[in-house]
C-alpha atoms as a PDB file:
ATOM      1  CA  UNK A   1     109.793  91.921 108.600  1.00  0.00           C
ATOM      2  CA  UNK A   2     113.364  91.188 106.865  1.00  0.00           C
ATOM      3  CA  UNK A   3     114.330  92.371 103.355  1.00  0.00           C
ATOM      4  CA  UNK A   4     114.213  89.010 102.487  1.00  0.00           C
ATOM      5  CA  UNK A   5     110.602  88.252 103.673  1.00  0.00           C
ATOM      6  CA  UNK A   6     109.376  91.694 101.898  1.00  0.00           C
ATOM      7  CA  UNK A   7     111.280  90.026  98.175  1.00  0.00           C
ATOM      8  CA  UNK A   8     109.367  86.653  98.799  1.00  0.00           C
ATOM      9  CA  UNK A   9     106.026  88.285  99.037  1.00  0.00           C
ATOM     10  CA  UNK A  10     106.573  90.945  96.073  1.00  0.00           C
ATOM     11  CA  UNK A  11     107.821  87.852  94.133  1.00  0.00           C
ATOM     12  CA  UNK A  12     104.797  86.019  95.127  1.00  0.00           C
ATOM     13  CA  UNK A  13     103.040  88.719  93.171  1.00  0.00           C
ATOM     14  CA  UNK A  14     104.480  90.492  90.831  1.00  0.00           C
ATOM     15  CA  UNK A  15     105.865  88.692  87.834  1.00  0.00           C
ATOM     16  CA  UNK A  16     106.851  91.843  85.687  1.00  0.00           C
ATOM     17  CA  UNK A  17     110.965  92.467  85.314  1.00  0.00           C
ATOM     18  CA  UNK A  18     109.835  95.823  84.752  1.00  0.00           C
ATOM     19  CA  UNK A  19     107.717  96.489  87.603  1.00  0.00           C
ATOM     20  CA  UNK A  20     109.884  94.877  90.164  1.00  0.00           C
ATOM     21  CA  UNK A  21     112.314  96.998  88.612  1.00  0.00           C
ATOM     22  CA  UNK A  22     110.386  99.926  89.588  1.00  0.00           C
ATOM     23  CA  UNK A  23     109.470  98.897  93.267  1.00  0.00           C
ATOM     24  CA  UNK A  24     113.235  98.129  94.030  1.00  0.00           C
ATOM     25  CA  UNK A  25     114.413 101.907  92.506  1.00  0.00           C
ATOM     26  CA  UNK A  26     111.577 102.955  95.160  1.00  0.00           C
ATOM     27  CA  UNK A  27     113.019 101.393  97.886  1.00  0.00           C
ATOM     28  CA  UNK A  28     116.487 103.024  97.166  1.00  0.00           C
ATOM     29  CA  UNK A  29     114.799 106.292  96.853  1.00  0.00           C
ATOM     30  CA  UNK A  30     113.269 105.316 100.305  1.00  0.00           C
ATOM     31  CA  UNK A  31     115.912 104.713 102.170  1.00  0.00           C
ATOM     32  CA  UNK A  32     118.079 107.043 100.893  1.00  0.00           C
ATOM     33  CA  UNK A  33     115.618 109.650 101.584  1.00  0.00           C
ATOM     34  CA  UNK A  34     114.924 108.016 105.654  1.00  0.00           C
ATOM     35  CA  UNK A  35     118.996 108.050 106.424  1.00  0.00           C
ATOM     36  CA  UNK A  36     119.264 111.670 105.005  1.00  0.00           C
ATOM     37  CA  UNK A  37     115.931 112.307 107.394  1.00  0.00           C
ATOM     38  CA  UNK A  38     117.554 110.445 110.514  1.00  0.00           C
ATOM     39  CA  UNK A  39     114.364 107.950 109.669  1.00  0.00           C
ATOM     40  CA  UNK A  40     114.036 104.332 110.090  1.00  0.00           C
ATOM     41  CA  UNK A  41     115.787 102.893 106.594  1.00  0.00           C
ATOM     42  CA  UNK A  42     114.492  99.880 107.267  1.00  0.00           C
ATOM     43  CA  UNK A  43     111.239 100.422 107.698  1.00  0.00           C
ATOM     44  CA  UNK A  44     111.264 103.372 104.850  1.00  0.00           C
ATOM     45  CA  UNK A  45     112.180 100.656 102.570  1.00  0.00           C
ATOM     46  CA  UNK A  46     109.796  98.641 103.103  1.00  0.00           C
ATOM     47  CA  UNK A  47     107.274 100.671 101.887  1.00  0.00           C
ATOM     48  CA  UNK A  48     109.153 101.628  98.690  1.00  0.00           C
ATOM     49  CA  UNK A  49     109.619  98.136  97.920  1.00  0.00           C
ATOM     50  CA  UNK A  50     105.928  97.057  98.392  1.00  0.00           C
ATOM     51  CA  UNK A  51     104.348  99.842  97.110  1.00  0.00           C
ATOM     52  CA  UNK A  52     103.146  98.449  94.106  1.00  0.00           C
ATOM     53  CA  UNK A  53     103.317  94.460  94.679  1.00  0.00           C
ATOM     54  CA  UNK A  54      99.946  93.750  94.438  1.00  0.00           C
ATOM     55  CA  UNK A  55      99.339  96.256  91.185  1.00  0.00           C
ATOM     56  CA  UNK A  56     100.231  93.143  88.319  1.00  0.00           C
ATOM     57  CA  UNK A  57      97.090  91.234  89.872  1.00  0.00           C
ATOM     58  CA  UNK A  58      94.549  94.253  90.552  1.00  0.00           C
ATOM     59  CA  UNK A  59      95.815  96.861  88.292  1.00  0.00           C
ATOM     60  CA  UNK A  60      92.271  98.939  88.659  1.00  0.00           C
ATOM     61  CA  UNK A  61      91.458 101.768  91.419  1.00  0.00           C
ATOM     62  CA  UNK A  62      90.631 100.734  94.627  1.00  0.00           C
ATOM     63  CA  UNK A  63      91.525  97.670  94.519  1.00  0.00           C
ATOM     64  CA  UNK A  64      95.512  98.790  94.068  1.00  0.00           C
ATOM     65  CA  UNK A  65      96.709  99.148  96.836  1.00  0.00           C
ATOM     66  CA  UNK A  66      93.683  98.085  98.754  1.00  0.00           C
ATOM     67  CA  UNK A  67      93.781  94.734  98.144  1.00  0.00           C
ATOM     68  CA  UNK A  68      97.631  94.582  98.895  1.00  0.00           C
ATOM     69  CA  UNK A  69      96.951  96.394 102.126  1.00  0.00           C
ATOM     70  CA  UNK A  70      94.738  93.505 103.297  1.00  0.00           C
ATOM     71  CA  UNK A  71      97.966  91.530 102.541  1.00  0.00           C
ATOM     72  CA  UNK A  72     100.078  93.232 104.257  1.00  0.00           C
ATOM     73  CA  UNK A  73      97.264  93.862 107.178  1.00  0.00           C
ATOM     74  CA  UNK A  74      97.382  89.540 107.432  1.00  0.00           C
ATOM     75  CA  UNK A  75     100.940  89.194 107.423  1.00  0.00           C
ATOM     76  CA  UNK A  76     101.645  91.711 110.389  1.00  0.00           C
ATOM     77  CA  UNK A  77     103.034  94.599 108.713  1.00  0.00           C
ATOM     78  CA  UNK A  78     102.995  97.534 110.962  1.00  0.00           C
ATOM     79  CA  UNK A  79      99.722  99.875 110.726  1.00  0.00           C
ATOM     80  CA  UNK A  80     101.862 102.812 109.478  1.00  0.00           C
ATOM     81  CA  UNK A  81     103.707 101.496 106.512  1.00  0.00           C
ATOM     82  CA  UNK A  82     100.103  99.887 105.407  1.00  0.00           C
ATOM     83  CA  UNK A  83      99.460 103.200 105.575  1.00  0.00           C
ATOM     84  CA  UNK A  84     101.733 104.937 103.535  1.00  0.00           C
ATOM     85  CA  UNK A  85     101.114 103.069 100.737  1.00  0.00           C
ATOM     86  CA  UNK A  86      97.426 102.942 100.865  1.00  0.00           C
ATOM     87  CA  UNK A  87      98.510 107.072 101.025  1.00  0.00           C
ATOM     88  CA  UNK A  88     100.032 106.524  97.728  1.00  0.00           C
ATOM     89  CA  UNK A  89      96.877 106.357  95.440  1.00  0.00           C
ATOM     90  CA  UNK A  90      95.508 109.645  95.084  1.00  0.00           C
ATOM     91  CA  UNK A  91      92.138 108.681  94.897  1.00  0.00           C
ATOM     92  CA  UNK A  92      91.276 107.056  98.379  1.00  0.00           C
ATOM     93  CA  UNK A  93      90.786 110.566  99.841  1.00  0.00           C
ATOM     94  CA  UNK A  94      90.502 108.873 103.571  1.00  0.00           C
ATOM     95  CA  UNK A  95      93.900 107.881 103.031  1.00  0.00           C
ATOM     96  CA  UNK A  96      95.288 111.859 103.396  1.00  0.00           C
ATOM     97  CA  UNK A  97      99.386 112.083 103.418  1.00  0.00           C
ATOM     98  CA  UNK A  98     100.297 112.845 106.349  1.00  0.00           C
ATOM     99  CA  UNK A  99     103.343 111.478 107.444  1.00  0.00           C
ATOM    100  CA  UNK A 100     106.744 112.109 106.219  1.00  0.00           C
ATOM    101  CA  UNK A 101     107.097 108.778 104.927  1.00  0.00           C
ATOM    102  CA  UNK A 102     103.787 108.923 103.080  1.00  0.00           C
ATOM    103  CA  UNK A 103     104.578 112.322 101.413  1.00  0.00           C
ATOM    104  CA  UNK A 104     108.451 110.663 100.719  1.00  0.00           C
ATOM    105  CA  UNK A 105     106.889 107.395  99.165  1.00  0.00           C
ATOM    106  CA  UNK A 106     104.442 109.587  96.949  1.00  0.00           C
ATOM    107  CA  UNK A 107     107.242 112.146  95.851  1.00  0.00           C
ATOM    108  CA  UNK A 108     109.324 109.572  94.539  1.00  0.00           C
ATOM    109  CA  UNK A 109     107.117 107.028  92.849  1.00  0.00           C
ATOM    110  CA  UNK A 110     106.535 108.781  89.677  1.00  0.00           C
ATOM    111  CA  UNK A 111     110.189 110.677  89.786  1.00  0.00           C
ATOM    112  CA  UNK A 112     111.776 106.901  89.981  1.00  0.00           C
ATOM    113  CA  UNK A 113     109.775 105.793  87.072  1.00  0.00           C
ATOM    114  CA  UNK A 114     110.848 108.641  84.917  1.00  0.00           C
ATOM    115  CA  UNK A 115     114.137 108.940  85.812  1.00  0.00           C
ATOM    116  CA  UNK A 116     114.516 105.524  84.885  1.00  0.00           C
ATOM    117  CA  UNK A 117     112.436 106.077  81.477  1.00  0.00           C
ATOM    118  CA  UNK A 118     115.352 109.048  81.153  1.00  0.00           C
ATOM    119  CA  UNK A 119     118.025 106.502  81.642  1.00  0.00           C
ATOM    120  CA  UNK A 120     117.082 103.934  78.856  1.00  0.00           C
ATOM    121  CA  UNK A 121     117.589 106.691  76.287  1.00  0.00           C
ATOM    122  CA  UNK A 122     121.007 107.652  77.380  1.00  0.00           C
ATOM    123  CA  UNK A 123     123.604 105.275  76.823  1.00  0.00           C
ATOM    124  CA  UNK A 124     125.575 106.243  80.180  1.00  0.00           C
ATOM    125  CA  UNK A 125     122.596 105.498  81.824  1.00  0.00           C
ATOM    126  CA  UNK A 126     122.522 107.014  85.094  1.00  0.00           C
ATOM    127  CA  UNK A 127     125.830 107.825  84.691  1.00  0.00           C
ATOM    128  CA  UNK A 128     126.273 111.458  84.237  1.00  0.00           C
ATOM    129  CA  UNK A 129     122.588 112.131  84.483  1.00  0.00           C
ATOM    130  CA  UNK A 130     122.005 115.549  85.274  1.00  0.00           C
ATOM    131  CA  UNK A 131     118.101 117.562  86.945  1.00  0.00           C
ATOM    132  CA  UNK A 132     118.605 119.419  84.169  1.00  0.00           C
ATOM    133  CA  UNK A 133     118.345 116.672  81.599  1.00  0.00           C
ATOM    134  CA  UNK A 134     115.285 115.485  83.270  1.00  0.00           C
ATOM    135  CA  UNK A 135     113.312 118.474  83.833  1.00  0.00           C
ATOM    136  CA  UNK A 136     113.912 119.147  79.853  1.00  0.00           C
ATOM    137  CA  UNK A 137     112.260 115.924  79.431  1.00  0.00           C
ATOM    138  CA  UNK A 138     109.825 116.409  81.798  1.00  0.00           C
ATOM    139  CA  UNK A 139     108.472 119.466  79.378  1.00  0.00           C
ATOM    140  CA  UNK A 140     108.567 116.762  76.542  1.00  0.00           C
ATOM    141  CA  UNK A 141     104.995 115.477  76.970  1.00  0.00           C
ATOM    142  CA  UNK A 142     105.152 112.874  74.361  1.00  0.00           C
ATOM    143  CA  UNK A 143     108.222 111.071  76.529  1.00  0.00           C
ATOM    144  CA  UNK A 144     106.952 108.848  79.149  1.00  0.00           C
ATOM    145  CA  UNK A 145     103.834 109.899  78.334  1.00  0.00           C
ATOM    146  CA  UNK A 146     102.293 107.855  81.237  1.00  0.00           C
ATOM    147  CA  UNK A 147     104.505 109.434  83.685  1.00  0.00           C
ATOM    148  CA  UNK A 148     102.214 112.213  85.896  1.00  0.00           C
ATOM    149  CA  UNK A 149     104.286 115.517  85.926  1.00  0.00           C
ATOM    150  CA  UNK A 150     102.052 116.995  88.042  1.00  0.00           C
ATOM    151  CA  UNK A 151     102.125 114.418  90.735  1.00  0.00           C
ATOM    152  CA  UNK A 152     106.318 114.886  90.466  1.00  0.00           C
ATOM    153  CA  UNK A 153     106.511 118.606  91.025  1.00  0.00           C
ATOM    154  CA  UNK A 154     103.604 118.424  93.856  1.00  0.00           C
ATOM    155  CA  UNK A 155     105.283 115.551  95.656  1.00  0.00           C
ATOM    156  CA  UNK A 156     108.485 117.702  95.868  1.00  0.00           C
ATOM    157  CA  UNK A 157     106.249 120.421  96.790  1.00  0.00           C
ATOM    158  CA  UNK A 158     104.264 118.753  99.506  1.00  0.00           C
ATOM    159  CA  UNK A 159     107.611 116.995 100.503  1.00  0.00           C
ATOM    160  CA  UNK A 160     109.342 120.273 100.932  1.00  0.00           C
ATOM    161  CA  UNK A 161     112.323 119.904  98.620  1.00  0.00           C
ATOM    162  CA  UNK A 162     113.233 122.323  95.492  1.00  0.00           C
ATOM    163  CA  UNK A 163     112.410 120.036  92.644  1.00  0.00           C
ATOM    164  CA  UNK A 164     115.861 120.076  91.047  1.00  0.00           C
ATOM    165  CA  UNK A 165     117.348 119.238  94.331  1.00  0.00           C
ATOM    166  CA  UNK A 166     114.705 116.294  95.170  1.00  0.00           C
ATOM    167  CA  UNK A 167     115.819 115.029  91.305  1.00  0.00           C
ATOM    168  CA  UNK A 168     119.594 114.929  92.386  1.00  0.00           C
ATOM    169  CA  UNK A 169     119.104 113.256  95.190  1.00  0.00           C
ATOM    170  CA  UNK A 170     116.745 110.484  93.692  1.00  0.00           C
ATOM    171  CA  UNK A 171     119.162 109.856  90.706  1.00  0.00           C
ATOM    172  CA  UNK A 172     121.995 109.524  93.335  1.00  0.00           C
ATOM    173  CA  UNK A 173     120.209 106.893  95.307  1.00  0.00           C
ATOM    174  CA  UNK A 174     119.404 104.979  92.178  1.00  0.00           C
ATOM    175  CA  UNK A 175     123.165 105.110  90.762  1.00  0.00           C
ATOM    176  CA  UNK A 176     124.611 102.247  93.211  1.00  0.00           C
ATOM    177  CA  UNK A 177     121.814  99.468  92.197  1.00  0.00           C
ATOM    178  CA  UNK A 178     122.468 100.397  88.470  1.00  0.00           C
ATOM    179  CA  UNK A 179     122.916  96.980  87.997  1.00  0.00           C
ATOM    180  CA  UNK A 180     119.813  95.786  89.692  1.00  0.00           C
ATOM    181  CA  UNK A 181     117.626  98.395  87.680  1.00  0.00           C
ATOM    182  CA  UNK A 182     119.314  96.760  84.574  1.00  0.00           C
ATOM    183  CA  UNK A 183     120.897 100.225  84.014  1.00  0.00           C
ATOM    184  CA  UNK A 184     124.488 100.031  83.789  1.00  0.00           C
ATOM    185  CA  UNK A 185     126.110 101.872  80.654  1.00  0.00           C
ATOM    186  CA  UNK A 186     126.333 100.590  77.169  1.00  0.00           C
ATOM    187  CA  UNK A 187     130.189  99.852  76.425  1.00  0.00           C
ATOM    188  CA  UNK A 188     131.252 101.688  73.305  1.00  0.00           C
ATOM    189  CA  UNK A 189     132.010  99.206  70.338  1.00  0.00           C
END
């Protein structure tokens, strides 16, 4: 499937600025992560951008990402990226991670959402951002309150990446869609 093809369907679904937001800082993470692995980027992104496109019509556990699987399943999207997202939700416990790509999707999905969360407080944005920064946030509990910690440190963990270095790299990949993430630093005046 193109890029293009995988935008049509998540726009077919998903309706939320916010959300698409979200899937499309997933997909940088995604590929950023399969290049540095030697990894199909493609394919990678793919799952980062889909991830969540059937979430803003069946919000509630299974039927997110199940339901979008069966989608995906229709439309002839390969077996292992259908996969890798169903490996996503925690609780469908036949759905293991196993992969690298299902362990890369899972590690950055929360880490996107709160590094963006970060980034709308600080007027450079991404610009500048720091792991440091965000792991002091991360201790905040009251910030982002919806954001899992514990499903950030144990996706670095199960990933294999030092959690300060797995929050560089993530803020890095977001930095050159700023604009697309609706990020891009406040001008002073």
């Amino acid at each position: 499937m193109s890029r293009q093809e995988d935008l049509k369907l998540l726009h077919e679904y998903t309706q939320s600025p916010s959300l698409i937001r979200h899937m499309l800082a997933v997909e940088a993470a995604l590929r950023a992560y399969a290049r540095n692995f030697g990894e199909d980027a493609d394919k990678w992104a793919t799952v980062g951008l889909l991830h969540d496109f059937d979430y803003e019509r069946w919000p509630d556990p299974p039927d997110h990402p199940l339901q979008g699987a069966e989608i995906l399943k229709q439309r002839g999207y390969p077996e292992d990226v259908i996969y890798a997202i169903k490996s996503h939700a925690d609780y469908l416990i036949d759905c293991p991670r196993v992969s690298r790509l299902d362990k890369t999707l899972y590690a950055c999905d929360e880490l996107c959402g709160f590094i963006v969360a970060c980034a709308l407080m600080r007027p450079d944005r991404l610009e500048g951002m720091t792991p440091t920064s965000v792991r002091k946030k991360m201790k905040q509990l009251s910030f982002a309150a919806a954001v899992n910690r514990d499903d950030i440190t144990r996706g670095a963990a199960d990933l294999g990446v030092d959690l300060t270095e797995h929050i560089a790299f993530v803020i890095a990949a977001l930095q050159p869609i700023a604009a697309e993430l609706d990020l891009v630093p406040k001008s002073g005046g």
